[in-house]
C-alpha atoms as a PDB file:
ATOM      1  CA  UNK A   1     139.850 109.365  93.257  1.00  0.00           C
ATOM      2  CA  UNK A   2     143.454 107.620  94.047  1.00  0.00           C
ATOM      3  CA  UNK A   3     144.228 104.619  92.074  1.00  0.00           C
ATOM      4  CA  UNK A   4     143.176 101.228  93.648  1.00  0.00           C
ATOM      5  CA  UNK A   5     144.774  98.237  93.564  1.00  0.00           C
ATOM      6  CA  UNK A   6     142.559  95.161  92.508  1.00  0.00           C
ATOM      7  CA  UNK A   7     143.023  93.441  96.551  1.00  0.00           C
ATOM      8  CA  UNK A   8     141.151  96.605  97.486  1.00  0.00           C
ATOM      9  CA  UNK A   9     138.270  96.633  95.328  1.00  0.00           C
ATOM     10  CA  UNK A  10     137.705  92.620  96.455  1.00  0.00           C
ATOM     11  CA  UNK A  11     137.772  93.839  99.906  1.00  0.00           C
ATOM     12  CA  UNK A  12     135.614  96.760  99.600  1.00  0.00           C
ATOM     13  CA  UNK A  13     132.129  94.816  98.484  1.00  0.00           C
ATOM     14  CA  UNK A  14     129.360  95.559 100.800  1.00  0.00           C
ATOM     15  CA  UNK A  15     126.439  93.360  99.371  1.00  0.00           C
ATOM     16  CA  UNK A  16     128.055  90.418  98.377  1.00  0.00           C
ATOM     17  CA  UNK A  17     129.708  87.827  99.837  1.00  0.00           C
ATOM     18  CA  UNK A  18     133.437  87.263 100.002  1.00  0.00           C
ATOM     19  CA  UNK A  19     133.321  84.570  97.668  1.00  0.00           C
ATOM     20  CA  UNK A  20     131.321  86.527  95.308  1.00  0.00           C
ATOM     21  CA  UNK A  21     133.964  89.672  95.576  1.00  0.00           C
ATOM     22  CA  UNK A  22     136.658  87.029  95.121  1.00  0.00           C
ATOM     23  CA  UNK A  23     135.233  85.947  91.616  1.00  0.00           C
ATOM     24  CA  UNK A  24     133.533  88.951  90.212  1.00  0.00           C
ATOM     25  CA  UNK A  25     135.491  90.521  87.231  1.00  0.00           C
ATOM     26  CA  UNK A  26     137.670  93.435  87.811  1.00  0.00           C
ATOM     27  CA  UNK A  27     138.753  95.697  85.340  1.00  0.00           C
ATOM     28  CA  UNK A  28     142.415  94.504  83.481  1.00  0.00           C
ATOM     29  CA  UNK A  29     143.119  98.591  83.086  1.00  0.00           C
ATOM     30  CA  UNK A  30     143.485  99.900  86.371  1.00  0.00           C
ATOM     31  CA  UNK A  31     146.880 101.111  86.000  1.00  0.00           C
ATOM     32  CA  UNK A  32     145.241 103.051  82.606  1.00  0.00           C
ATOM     33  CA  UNK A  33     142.228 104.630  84.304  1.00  0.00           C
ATOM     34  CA  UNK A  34     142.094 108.281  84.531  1.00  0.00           C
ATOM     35  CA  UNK A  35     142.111 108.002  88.250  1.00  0.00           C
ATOM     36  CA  UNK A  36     142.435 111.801  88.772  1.00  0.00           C
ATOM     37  CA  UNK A  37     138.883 112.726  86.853  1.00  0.00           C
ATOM     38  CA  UNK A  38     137.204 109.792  88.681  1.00  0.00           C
ATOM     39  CA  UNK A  39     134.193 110.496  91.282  1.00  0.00           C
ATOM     40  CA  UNK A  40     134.565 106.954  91.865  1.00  0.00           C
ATOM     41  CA  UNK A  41     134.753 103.613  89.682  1.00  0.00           C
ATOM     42  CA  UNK A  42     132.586 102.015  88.246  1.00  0.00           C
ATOM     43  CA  UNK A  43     132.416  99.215  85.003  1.00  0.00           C
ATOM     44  CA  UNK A  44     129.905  96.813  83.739  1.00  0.00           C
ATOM     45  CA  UNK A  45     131.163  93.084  83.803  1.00  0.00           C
ATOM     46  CA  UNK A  46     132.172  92.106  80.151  1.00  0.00           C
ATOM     47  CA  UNK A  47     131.067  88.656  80.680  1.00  0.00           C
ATOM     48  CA  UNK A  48     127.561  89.023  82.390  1.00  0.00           C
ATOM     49  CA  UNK A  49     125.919  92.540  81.044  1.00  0.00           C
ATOM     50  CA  UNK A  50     123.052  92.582  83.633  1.00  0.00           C
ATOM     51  CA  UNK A  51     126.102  93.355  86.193  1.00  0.00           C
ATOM     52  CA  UNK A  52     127.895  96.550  86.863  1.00  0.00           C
ATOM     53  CA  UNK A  53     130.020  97.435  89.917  1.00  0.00           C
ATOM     54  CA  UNK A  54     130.600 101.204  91.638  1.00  0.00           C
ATOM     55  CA  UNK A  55     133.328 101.893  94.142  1.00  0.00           C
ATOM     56  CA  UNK A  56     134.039 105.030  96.095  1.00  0.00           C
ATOM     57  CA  UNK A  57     135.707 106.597  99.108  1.00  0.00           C
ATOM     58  CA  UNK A  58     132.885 106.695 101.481  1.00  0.00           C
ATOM     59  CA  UNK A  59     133.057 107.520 105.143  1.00  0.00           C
ATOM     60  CA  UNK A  60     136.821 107.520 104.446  1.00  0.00           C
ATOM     61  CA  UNK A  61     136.783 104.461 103.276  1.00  0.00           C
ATOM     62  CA  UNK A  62     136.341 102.539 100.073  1.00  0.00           C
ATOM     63  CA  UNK A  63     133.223 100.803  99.418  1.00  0.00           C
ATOM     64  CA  UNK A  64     132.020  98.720  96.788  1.00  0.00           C
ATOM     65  CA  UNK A  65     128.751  97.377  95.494  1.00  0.00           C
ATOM     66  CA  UNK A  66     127.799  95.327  93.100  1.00  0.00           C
ATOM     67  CA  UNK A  67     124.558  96.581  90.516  1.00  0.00           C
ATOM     68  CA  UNK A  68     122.125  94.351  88.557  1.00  0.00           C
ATOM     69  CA  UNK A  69     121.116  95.808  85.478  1.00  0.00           C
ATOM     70  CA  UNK A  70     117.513  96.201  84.658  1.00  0.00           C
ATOM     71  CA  UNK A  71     116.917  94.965  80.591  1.00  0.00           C
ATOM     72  CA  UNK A  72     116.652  97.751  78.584  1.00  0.00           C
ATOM     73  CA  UNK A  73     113.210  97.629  76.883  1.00  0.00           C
ATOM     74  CA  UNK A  74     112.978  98.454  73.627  1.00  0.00           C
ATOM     75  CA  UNK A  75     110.667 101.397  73.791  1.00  0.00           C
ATOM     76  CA  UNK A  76     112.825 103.805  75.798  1.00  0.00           C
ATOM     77  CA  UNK A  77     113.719 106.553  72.931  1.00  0.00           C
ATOM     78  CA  UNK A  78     113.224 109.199  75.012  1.00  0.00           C
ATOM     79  CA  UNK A  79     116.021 110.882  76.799  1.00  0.00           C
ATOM     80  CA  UNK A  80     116.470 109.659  80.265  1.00  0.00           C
ATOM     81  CA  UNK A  81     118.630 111.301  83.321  1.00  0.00           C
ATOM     82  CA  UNK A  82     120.970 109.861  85.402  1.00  0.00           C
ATOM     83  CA  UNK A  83     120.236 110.411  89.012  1.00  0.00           C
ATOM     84  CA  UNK A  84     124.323 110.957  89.907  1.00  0.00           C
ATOM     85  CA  UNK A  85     125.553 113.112  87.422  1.00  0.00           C
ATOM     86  CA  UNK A  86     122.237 114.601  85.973  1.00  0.00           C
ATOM     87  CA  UNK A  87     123.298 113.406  82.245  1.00  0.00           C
ATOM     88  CA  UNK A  88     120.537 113.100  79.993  1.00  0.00           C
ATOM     89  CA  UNK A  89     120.918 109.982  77.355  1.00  0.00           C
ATOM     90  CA  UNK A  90     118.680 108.571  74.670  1.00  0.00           C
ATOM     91  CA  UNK A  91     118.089 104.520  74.279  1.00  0.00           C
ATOM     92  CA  UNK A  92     120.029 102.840  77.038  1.00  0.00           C
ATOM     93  CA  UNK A  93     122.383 105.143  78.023  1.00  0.00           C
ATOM     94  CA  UNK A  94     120.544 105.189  81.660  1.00  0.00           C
ATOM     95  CA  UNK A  95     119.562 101.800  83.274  1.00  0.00           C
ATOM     96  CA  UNK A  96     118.103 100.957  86.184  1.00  0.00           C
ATOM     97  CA  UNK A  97     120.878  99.942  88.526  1.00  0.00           C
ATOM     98  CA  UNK A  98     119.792  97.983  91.895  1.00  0.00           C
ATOM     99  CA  UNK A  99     121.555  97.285  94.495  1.00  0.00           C
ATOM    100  CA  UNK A 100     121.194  94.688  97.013  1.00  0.00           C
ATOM    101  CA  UNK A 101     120.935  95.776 100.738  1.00  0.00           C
ATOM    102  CA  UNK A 102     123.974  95.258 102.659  1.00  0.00           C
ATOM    103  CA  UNK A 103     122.448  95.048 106.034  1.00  0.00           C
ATOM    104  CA  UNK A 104     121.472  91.476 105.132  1.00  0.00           C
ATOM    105  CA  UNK A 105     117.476  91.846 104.426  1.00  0.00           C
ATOM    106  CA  UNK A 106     116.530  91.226 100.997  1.00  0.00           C
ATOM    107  CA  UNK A 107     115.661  94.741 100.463  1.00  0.00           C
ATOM    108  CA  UNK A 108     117.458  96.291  97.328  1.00  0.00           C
ATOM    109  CA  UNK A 109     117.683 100.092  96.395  1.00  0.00           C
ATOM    110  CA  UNK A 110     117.971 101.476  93.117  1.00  0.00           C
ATOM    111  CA  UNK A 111     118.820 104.544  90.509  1.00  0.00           C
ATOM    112  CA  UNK A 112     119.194 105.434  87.204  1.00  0.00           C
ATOM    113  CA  UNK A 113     122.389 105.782  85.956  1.00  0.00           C
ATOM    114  CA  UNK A 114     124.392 105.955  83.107  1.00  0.00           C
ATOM    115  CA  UNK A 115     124.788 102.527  82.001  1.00  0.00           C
ATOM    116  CA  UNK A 116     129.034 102.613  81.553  1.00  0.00           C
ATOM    117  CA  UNK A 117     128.996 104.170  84.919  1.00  0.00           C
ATOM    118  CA  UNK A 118     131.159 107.454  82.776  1.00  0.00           C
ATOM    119  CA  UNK A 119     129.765 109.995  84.914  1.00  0.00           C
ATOM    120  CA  UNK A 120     132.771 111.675  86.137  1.00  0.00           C
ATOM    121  CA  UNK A 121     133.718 111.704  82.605  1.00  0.00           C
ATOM    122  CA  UNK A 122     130.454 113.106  81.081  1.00  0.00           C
ATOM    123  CA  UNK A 123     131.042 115.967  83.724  1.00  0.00           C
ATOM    124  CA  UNK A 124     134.452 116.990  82.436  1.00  0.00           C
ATOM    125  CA  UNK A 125     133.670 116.999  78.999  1.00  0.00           C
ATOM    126  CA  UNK A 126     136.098 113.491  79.121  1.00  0.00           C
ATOM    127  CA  UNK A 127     133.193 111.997  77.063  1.00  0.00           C
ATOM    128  CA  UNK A 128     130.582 112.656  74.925  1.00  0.00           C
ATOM    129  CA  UNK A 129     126.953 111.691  75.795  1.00  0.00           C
ATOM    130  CA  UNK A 130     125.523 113.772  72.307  1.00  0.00           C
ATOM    131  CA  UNK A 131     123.743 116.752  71.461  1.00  0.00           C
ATOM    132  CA  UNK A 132     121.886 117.925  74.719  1.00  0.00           C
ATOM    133  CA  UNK A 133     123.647 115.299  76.950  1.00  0.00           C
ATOM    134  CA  UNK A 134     124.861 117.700  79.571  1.00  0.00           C
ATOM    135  CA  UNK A 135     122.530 121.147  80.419  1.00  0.00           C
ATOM    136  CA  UNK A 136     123.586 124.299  81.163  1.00  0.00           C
ATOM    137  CA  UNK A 137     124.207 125.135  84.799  1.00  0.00           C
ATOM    138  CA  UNK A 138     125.529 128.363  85.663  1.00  0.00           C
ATOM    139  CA  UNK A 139     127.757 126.051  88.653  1.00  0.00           C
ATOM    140  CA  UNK A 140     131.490 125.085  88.424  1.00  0.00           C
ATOM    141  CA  UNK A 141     132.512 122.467  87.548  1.00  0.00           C
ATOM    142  CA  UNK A 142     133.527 121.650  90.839  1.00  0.00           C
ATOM    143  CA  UNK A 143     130.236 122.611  92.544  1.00  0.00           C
ATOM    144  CA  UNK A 144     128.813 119.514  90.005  1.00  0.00           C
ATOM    145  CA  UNK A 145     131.537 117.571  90.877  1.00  0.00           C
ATOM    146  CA  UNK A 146     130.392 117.948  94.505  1.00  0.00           C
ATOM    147  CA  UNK A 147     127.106 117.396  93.761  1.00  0.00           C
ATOM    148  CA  UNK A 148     127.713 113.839  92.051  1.00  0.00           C
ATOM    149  CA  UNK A 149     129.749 113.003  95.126  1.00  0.00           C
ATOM    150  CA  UNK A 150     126.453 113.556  97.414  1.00  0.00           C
ATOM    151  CA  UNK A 151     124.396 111.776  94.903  1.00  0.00           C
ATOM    152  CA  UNK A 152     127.134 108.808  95.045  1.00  0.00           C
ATOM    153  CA  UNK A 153     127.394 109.122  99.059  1.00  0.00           C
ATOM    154  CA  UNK A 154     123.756 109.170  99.151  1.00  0.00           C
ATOM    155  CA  UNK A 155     122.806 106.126  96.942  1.00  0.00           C
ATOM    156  CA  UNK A 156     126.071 104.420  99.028  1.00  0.00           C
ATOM    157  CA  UNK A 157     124.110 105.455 102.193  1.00  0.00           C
ATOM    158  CA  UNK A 158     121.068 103.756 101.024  1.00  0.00           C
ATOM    159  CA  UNK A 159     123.218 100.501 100.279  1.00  0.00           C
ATOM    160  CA  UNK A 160     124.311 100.026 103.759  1.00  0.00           C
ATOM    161  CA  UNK A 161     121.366 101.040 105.835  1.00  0.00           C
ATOM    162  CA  UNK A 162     118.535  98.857 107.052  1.00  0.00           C
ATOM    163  CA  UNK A 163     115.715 100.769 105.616  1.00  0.00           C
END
């Protein structure tokens, strides 16, 4: 992913409102991110945990949407998968992530995924997500790169349609 500036990602919210984009918090390390092993950006808001935030370059342009953050509950020891990436974590290291329809119903889609939004990290071996995190696949790296991009394109398909 190229590196955004922070008058981008305000302008590239698809389910909020403008005034919502305008105050929402963006990251204070953009000009640290590793912007070259990033399928897209994402973060969880400091401030408000139940939020989270994913951008990326979709229909060749950027677009972002803002997440709610289902609770984790307490009894979720078992390993759980992330629908982008396909990384397995124990505890919360997958939430529920919904999304509010952008096509202004009151419709929401959602996925699992890894709760610090890491993905594209987890898939370069950038980060660690523990013993058994990340399977054996006999693909490339870039063949799972390419997959978490459809995944990402898909859910950001699902975003912006009516249904």
């Amino acid at each position: 992913m190229r590196a955004i500036t922070e008058g981008e990602i305000r302008a590239s919210f698809v389910n909020c409102t403008k005034g919502e984009a305008k105050r929402l918090a963006v990251p204070r390390d953009l000009a640290t991110r590793p912007w070259d092993d990033l399928d897209f950006l994402g973060w969880q808001d400091l401030a408000s945990p139940g939020r989270a935030y994913l951008i990326a370059e979709h229909d060749d342009r950027l677009v972002g949407v803002a997440l709610r953050r289902t609770p984790p509950r307490a009894e979720l020891a078992r390993r759980s998968m992330c629908s982008l990436c396909l990384t397995t974590h124990t505890g919360d290291g997958v939430s529920l992530m919904t999304a509010r329809r952008s096509a202004g119903n009151s419709d929401s889609v959602g996925a699992y995924i890894c709760t610090d939004l890491a993905c594209s990290l987890y898939l370069r071996g950038k980060k660690d997500a523990g013993p058994g995190g990340r399977m054996h696949e006999s693909l490339t790296l870039e063949e799972k790169i390419g997959r978490t991009e459809v995944n990402v394109a898909e859910f950001l398909r699902k975003v912006r349609s009516s249904s």
